[in-house]
PDB file of N, CA and C in Angstrom:
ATOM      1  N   UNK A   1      14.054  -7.746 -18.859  1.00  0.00           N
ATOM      2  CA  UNK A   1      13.801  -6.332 -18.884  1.00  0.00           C
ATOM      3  C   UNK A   1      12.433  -6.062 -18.267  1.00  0.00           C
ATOM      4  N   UNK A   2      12.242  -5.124 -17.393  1.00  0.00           N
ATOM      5  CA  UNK A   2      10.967  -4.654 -17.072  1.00  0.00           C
ATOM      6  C   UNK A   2       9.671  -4.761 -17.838  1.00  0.00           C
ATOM      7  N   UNK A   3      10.150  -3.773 -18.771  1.00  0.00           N
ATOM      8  CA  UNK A   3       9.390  -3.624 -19.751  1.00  0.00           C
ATOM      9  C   UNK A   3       8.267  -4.820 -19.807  1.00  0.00           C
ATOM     10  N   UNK A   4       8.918  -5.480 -20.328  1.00  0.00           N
ATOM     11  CA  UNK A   4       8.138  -6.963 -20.948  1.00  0.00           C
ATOM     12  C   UNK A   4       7.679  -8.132 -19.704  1.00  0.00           C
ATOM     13  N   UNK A   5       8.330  -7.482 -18.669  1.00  0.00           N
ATOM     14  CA  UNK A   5       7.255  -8.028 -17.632  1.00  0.00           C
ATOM     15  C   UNK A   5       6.144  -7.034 -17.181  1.00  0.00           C
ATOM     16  N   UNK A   6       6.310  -6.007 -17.394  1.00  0.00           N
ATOM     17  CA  UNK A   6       5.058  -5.007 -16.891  1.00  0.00           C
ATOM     18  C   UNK A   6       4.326  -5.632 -18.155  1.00  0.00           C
ATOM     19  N   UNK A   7       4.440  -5.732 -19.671  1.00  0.00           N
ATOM     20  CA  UNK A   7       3.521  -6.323 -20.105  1.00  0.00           C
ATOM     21  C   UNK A   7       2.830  -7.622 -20.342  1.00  0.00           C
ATOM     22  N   UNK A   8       3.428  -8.207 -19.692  1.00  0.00           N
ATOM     23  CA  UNK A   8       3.073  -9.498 -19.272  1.00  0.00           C
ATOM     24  C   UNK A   8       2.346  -9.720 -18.462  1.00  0.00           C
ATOM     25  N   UNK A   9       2.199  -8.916 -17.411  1.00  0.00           N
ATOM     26  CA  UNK A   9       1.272  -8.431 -16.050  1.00  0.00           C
ATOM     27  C   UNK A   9       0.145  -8.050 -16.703  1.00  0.00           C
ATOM     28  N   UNK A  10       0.157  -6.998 -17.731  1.00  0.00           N
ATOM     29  CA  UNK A  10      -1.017  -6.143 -18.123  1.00  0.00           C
ATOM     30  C   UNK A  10      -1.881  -6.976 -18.498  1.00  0.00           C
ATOM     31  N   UNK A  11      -1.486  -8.570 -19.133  1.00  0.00           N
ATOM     32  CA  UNK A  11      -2.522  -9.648 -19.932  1.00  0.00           C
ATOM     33  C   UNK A  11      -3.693  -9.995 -18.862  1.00  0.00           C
ATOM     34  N   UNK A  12      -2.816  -9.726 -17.789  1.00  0.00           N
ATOM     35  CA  UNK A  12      -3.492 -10.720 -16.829  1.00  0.00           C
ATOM     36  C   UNK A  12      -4.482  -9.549 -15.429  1.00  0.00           C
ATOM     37  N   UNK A  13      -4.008  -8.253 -15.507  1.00  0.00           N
ATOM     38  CA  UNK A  13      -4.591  -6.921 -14.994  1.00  0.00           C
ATOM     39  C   UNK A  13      -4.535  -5.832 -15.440  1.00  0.00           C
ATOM     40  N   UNK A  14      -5.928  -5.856 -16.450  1.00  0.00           N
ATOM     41  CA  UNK A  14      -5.470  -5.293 -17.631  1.00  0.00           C
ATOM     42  C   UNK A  14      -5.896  -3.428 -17.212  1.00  0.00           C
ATOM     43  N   UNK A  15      -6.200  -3.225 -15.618  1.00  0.00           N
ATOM     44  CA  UNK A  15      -6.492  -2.022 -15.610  1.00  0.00           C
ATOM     45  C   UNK A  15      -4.859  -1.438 -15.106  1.00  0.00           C
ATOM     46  N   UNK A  16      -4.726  -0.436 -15.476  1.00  0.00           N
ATOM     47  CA  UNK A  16      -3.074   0.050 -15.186  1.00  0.00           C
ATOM     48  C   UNK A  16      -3.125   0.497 -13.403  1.00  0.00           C
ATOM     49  N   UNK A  17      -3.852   0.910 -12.891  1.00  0.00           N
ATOM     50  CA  UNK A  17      -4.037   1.778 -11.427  1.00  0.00           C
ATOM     51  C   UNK A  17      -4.339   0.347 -10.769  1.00  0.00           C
ATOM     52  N   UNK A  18      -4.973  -0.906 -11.047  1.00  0.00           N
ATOM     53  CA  UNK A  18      -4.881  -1.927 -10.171  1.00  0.00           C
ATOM     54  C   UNK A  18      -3.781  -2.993 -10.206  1.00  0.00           C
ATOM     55  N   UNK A  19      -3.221  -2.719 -11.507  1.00  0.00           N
ATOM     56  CA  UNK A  19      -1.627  -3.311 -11.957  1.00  0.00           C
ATOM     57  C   UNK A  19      -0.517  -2.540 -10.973  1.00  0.00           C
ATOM     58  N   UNK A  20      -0.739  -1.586 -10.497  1.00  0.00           N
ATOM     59  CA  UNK A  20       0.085  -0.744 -10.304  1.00  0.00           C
ATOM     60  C   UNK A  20       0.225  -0.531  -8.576  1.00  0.00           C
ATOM     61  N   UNK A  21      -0.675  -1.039  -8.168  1.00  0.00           N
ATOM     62  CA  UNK A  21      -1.476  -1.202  -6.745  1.00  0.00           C
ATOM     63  C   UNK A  21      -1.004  -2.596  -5.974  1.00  0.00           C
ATOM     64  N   UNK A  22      -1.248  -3.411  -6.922  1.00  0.00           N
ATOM     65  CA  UNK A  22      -1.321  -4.898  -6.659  1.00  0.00           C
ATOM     66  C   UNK A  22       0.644  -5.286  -6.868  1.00  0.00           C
ATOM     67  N   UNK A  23       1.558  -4.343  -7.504  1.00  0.00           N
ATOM     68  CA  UNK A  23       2.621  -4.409  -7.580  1.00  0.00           C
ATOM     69  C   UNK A  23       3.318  -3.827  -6.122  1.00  0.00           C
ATOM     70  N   UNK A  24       2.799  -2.540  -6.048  1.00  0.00           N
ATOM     71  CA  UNK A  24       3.206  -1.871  -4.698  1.00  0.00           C
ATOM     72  C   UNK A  24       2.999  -2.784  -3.598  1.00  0.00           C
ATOM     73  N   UNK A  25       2.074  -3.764  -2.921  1.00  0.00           N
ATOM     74  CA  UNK A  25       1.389  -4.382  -2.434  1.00  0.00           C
ATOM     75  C   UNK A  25       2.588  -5.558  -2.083  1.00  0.00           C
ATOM     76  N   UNK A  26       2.602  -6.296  -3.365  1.00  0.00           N
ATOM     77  CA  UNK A  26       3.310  -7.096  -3.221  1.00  0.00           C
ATOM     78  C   UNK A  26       4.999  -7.327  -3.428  1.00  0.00           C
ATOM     79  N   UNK A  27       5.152  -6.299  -3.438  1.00  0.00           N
ATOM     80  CA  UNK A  27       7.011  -5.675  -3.379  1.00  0.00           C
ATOM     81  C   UNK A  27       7.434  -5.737  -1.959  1.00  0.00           C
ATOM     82  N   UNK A  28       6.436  -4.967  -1.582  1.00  0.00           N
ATOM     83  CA  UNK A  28       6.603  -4.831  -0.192  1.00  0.00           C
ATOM     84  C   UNK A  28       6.346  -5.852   0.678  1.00  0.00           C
ATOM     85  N   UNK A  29       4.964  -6.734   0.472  1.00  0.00           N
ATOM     86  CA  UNK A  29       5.342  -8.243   0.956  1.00  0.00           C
ATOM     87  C   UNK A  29       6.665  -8.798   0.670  1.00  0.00           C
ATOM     88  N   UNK A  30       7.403  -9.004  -0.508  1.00  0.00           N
ATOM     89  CA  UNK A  30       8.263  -9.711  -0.978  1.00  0.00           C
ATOM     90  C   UNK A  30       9.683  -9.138   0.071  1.00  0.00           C
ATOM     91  N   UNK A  31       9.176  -7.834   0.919  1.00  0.00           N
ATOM     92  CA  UNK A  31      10.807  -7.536   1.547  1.00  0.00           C
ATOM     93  C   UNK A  31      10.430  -8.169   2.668  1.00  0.00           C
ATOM     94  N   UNK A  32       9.607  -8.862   3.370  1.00  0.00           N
ATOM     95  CA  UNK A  32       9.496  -9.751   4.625  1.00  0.00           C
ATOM     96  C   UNK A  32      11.006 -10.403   5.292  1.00  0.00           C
ATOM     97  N   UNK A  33      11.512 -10.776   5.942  1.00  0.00           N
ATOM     98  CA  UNK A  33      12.324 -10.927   6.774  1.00  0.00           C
ATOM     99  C   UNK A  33      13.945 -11.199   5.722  1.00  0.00           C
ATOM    100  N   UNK A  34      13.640 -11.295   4.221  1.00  0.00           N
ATOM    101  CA  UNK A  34      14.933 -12.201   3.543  1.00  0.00           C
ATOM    102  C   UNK A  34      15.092 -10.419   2.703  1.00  0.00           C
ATOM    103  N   UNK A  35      16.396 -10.066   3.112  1.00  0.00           N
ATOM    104  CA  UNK A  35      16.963  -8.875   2.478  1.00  0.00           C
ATOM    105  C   UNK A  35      16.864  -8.807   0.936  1.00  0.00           C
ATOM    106  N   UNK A  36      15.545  -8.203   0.249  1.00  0.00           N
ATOM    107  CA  UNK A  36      15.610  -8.305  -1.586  1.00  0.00           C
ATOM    108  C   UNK A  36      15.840  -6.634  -1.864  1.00  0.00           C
ATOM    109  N   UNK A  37      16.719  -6.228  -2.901  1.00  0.00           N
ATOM    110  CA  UNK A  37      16.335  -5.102  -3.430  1.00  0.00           C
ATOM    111  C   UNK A  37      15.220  -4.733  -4.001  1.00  0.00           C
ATOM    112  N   UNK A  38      14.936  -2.901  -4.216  1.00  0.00           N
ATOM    113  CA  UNK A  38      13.775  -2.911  -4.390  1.00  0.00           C
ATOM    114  C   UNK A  38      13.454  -3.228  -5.838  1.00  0.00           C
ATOM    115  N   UNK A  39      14.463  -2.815  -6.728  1.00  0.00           N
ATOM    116  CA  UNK A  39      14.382  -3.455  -8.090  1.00  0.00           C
ATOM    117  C   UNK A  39      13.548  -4.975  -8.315  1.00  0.00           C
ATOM    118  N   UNK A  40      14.457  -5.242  -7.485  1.00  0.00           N
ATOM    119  CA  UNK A  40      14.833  -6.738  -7.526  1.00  0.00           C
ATOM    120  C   UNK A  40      13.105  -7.791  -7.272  1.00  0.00           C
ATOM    121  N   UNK A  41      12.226  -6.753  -5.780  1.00  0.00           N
ATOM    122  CA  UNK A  41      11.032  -7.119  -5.242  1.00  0.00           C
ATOM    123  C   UNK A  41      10.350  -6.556  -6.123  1.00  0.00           C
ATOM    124  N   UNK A  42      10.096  -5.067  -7.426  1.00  0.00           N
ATOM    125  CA  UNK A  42       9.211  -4.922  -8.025  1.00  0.00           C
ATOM    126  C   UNK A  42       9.276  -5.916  -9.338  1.00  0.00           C
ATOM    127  N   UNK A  43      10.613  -6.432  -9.699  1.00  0.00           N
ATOM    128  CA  UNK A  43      10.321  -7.617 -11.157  1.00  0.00           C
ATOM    129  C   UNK A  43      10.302  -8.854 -10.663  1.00  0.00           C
ATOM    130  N   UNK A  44       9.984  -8.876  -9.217  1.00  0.00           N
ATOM    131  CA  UNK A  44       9.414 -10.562  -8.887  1.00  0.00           C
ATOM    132  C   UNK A  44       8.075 -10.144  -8.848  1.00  0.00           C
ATOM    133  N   UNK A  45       7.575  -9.399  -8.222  1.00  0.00           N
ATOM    134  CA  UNK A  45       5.880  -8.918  -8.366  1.00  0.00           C
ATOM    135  C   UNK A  45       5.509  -8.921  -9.708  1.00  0.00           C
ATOM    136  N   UNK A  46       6.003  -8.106 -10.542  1.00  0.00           N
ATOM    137  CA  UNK A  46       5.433  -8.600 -11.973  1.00  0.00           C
ATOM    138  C   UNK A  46       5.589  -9.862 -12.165  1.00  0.00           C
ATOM    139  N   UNK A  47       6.411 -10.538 -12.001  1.00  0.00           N
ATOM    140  CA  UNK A  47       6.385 -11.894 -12.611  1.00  0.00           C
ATOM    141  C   UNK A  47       5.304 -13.027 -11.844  1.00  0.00           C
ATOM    142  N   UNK A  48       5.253 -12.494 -10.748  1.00  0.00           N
ATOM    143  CA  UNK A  48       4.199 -13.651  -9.939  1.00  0.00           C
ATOM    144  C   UNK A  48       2.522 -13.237 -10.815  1.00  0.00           C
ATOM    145  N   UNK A  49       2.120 -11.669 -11.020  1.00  0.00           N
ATOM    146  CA  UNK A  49       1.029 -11.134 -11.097  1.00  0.00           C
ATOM    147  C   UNK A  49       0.934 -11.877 -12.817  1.00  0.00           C
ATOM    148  N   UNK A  50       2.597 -11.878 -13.443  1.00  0.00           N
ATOM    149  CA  UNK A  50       2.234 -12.239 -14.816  1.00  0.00           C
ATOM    150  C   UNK A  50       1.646 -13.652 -15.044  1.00  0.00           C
ATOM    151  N   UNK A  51       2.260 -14.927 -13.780  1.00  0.00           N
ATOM    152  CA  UNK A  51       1.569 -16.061 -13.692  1.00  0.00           C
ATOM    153  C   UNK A  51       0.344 -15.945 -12.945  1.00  0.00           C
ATOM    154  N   UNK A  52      -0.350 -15.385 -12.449  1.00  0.00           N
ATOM    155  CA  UNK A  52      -1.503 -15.536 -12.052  1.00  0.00           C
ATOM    156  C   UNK A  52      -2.606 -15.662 -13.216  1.00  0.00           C
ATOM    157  N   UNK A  53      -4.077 -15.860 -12.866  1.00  0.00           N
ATOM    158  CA  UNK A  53      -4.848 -16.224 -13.957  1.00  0.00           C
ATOM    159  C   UNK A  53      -5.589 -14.870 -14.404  1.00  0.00           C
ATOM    160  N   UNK A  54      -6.170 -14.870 -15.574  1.00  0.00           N
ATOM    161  CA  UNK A  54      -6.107 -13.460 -15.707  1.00  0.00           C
ATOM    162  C   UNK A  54      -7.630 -12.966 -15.142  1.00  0.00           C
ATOM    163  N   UNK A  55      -8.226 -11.500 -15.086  1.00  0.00           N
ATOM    164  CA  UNK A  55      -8.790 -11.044 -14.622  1.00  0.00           C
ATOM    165  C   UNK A  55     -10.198 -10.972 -15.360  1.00  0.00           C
ATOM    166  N   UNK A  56     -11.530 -12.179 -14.559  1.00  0.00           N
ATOM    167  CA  UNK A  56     -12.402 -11.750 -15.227  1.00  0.00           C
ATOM    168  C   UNK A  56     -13.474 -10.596 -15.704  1.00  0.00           C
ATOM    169  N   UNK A  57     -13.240 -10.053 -16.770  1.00  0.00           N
ATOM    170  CA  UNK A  57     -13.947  -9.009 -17.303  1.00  0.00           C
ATOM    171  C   UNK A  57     -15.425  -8.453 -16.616  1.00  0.00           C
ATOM    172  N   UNK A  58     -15.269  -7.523 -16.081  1.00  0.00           N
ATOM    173  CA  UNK A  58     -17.131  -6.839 -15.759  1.00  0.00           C
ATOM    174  C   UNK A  58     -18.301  -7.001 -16.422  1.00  0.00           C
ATOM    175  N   UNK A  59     -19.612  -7.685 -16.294  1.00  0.00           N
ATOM    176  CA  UNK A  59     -20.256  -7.270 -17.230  1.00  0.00           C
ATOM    177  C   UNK A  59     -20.383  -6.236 -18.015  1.00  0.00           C
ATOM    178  N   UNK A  60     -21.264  -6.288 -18.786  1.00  0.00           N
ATOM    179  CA  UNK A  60     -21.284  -4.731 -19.961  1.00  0.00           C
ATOM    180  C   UNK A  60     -22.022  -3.796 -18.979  1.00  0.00           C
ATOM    181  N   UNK A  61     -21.873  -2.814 -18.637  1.00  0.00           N
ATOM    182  CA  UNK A  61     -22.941  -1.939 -17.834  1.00  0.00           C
ATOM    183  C   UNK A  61     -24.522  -1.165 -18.585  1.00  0.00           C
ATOM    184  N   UNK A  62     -24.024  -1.751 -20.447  1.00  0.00           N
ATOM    185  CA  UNK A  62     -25.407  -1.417 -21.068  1.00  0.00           C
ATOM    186  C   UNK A  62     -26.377  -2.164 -20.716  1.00  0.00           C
ATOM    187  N   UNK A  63     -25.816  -3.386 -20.657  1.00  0.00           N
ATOM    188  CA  UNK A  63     -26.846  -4.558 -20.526  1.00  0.00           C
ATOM    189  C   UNK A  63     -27.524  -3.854 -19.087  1.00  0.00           C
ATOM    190  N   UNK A  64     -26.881  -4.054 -18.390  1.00  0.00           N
ATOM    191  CA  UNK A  64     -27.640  -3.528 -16.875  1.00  0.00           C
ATOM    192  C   UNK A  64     -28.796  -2.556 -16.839  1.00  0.00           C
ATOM    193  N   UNK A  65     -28.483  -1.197 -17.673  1.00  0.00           N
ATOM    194  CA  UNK A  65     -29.536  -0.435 -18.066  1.00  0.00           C
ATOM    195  C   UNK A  65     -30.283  -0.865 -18.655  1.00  0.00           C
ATOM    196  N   UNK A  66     -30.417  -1.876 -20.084  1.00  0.00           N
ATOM    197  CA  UNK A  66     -31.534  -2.278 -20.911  1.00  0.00           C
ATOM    198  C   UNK A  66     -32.488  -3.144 -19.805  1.00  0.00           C
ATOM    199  N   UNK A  67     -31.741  -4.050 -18.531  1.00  0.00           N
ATOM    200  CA  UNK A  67     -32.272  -4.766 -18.026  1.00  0.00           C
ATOM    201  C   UNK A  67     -33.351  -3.927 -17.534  1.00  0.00           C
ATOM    202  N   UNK A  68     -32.651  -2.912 -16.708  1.00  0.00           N
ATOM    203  CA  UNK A  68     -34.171  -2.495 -15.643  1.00  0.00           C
ATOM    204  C   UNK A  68     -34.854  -1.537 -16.264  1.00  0.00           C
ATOM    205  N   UNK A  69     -34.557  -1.299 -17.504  1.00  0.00           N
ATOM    206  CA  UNK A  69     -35.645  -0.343 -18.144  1.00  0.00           C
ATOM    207  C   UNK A  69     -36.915  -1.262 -18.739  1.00  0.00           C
ATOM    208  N   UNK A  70     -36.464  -2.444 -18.932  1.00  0.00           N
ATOM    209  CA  UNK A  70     -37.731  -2.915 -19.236  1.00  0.00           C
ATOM    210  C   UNK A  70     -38.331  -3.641 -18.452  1.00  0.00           C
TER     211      UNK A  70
END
């Protein structure tokens, strides 16, 4: 079911607009020369994005301010 691969994806890109980007992206790679539906190319994109490693976190942006204030 979708579902539970879109959340399986989310572990690993956990912002929704770059989950959502990085799916479009690669659907459309996935229709390259071998005929896939589009169903078919958006729950292989989740599933590749769900094995990938997951996304390291930003620093804190407080820290950044405490830095150069002092």
């Amino acid at each position: 079911m979708r579902s539970e691969l879109v959340f399986k994806a989310r572990t690993h890109v956990p912002n929704p607009f770059q989950l959502c980007q990085l799916t479009s992206k690669a659907s459309r790679g996935l229709h390259g020369g071998v005929f896939v539906s589009t169903p078919q190319a958006i729950n292989e994109a989740f599933e590749i994005l769900a094995r990938k490693q997951p996304v390291a976190k930003p620093p804190d942006s407080t820290n950044t301010v405490t830095d150069l204030a002092a």
